[in-house]
Protein backbone atom coordinates (compact mmCIF):
# COMPACT_ATOMS: atom_id res chain seq x y z
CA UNK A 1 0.00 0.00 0.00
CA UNK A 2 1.29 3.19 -0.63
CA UNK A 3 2.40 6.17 2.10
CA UNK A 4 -0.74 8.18 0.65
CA UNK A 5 -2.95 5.40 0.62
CA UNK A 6 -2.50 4.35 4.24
CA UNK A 7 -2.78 7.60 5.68
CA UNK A 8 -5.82 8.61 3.57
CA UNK A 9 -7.30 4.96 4.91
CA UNK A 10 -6.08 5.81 8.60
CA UNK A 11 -7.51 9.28 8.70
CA UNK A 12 -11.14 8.15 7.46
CA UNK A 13 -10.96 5.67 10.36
CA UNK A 14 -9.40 7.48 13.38
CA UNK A 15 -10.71 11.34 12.64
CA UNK A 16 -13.85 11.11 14.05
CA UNK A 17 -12.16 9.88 17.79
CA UNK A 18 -9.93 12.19 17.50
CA UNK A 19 -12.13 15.44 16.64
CA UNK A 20 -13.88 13.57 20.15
CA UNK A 21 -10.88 13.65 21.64
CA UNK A 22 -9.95 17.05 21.06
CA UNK A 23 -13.54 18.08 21.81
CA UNK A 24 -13.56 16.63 25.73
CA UNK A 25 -10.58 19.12 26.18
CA UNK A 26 -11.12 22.37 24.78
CA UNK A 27 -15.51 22.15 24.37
CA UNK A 28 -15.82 23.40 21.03
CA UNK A 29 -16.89 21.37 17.79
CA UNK A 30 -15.34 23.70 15.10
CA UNK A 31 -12.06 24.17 17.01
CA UNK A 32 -11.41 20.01 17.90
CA UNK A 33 -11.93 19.71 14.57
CA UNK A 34 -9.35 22.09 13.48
CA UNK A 35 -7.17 20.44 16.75
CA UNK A 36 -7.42 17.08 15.28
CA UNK A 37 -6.66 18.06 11.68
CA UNK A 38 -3.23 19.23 13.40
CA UNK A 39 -2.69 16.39 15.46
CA UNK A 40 -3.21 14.15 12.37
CA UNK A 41 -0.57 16.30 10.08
CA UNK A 42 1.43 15.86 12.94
CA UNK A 43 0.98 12.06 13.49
CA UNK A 44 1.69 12.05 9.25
CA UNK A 45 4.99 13.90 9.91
CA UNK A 46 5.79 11.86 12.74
CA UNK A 47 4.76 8.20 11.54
CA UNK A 48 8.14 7.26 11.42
CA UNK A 49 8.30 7.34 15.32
CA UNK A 50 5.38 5.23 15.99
CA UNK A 51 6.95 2.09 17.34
CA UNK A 52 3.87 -0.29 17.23
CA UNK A 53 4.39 -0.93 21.40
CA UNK A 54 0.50 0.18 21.07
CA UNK A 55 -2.10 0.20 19.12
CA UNK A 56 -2.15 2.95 16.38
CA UNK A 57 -5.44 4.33 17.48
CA UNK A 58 -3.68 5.14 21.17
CA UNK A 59 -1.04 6.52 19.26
CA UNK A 60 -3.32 8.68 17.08
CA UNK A 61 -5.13 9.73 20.48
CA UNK A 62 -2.04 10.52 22.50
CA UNK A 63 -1.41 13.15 19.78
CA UNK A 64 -4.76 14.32 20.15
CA UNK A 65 -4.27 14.94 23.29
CA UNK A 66 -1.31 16.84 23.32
CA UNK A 67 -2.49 19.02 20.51
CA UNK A 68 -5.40 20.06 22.95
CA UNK A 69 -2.87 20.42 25.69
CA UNK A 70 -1.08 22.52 23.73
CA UNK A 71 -3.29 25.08 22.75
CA UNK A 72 -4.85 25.20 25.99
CA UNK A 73 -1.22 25.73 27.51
CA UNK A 74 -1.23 28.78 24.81
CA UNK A 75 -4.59 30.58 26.52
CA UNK A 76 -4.22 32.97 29.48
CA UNK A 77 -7.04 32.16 31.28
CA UNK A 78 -5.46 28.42 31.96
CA UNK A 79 -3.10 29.85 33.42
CA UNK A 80 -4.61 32.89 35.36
CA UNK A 81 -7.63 31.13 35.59
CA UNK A 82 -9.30 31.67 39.14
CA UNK A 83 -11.29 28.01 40.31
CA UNK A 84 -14.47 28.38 42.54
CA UNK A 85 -14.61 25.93 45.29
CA UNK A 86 -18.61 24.24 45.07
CA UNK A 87 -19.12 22.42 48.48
CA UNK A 88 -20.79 19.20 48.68
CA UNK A 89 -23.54 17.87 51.26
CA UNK A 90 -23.23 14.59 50.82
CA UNK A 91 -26.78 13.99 51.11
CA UNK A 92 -28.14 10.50 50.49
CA UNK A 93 -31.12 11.73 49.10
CA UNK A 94 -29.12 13.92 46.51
CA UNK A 95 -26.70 10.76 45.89
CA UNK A 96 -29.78 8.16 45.44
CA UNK A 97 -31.64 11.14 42.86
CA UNK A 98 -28.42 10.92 40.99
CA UNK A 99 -27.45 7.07 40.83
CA UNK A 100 -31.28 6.72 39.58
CA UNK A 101 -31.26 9.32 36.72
CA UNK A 102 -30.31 7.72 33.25
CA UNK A 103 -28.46 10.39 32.13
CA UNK A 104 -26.92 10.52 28.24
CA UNK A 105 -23.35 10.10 26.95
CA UNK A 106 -24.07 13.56 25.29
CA UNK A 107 -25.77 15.24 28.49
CA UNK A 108 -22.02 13.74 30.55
CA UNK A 109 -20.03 15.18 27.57
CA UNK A 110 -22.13 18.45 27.96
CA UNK A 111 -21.78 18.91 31.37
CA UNK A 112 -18.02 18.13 31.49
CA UNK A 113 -17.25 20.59 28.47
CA UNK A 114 -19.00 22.95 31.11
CA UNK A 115 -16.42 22.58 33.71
CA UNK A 116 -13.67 25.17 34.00
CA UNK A 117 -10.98 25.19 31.90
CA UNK A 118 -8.20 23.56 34.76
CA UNK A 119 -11.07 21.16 35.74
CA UNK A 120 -11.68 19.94 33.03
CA UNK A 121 -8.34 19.12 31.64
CA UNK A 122 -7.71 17.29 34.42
CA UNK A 123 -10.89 15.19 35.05
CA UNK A 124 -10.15 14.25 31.31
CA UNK A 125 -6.66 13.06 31.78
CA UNK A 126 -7.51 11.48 35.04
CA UNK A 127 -10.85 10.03 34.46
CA UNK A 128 -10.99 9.45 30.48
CA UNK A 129 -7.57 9.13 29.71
CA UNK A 130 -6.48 7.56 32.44
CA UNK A 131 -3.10 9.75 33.64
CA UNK A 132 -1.93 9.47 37.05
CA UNK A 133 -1.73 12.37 39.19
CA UNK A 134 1.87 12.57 38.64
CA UNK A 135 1.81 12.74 34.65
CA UNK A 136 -1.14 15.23 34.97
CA UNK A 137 1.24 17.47 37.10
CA UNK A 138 4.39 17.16 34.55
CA UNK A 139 2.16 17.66 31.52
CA UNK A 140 0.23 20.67 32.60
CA UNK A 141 3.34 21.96 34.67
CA UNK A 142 1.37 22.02 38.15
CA UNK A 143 2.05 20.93 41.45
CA UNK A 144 0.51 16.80 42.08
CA UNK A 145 -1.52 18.16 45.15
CA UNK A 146 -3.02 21.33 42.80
CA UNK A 147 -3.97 17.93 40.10
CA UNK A 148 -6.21 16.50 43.35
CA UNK A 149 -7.54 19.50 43.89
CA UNK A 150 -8.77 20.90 40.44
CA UNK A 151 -10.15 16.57 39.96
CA UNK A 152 -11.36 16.94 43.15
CA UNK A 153 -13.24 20.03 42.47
CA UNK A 154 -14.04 18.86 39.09
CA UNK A 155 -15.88 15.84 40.38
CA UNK A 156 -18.10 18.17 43.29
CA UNK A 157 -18.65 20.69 39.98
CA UNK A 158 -20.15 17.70 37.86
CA UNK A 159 -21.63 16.07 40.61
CA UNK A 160 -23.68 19.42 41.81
CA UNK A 161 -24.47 19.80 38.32
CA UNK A 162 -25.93 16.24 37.90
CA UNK A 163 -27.87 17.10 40.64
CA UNK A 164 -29.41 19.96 39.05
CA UNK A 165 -30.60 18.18 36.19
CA UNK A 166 -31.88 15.01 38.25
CA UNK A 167 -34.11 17.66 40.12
CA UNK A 168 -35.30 19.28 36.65
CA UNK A 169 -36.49 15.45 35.49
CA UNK A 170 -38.26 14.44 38.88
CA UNK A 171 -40.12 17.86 38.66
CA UNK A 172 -40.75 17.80 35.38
């Protein structure tokens, strides 16, 4: 098969995941699609280095990733970015309305693209892509205690917002 061929075959099969990819980090359709157009040119450029200790998807997705990374890293309100701590009352009943709502994939993807920038780049890595605390910290160039503390607040955001919309359906 030739060069052109394969790519042309690998980009009608991966795009898609990755526009998805790109789309959990930065929240905008027209943007993770321009992210993931990057990520593949750079994945073309840089096919040589794939060393097949993965799958090629994962490959295709860890570049993804970093493109998203990257231009995040590039916006000043990541970095300036002030976080809002949402306190939790741990209420059964709140817990048990949640647990019994059937929510959708696009409601969860919704309501994490609504998350703060810092939240939700971490809740992504942590929770999605599955980076420990310590790779989260390297990557984004934080501390591993501010990682807990932007997941942590990530996870009382979504959950206080899952709560808001299992209250909505109950009433009506």
């Amino acid at each position: 098969m030739k060069r052109a061929e394969f790519w042309a075959k690998q980009y009608r099969s991966h795009i898609g995941k990755m526009v998805g990819v790109c789309y959990r980090y930065v929240g905008d359709w027209p943007l993770a699609e321009d992210l993931a157009q990057d990520a593949f040119l750079k994945a073309i450029e840089n096919g040589h280095t794939f060393r097949a200790l993965g799958s090629f998807a994962s490959w295709l997705e860890k570049i993804a990733v970093n493109e998203a990374l990257m231009y995040l890293r590039s916006r000043t309100d990541m970095v300036e970015m002030e976080e809002n701590l949402v306190q939790e009352d741990g209420s059964l009943d709140d817990d048990s309305l949640i647990q019994g709502a059937e929510f959708t994939q696009e409601e969860l993807v919704e309501l994490v693209g609504t998350l703060p920038v810092k939240q939700r780049t971490v809740f992504n890595l942590y929770a999605v892509d599955h980076y420990p605390h310590k790779k989260i910290a390297e990557t984004l160039g934080i501390s591993v205690a501010n990682s807990k503390v932007l997941l942590s607040r990530a996870r009382a955001e979504l959950q206080q917002r899952l709560l808001v919309l299992a209250k909505k359906r109950v009433e009506g």
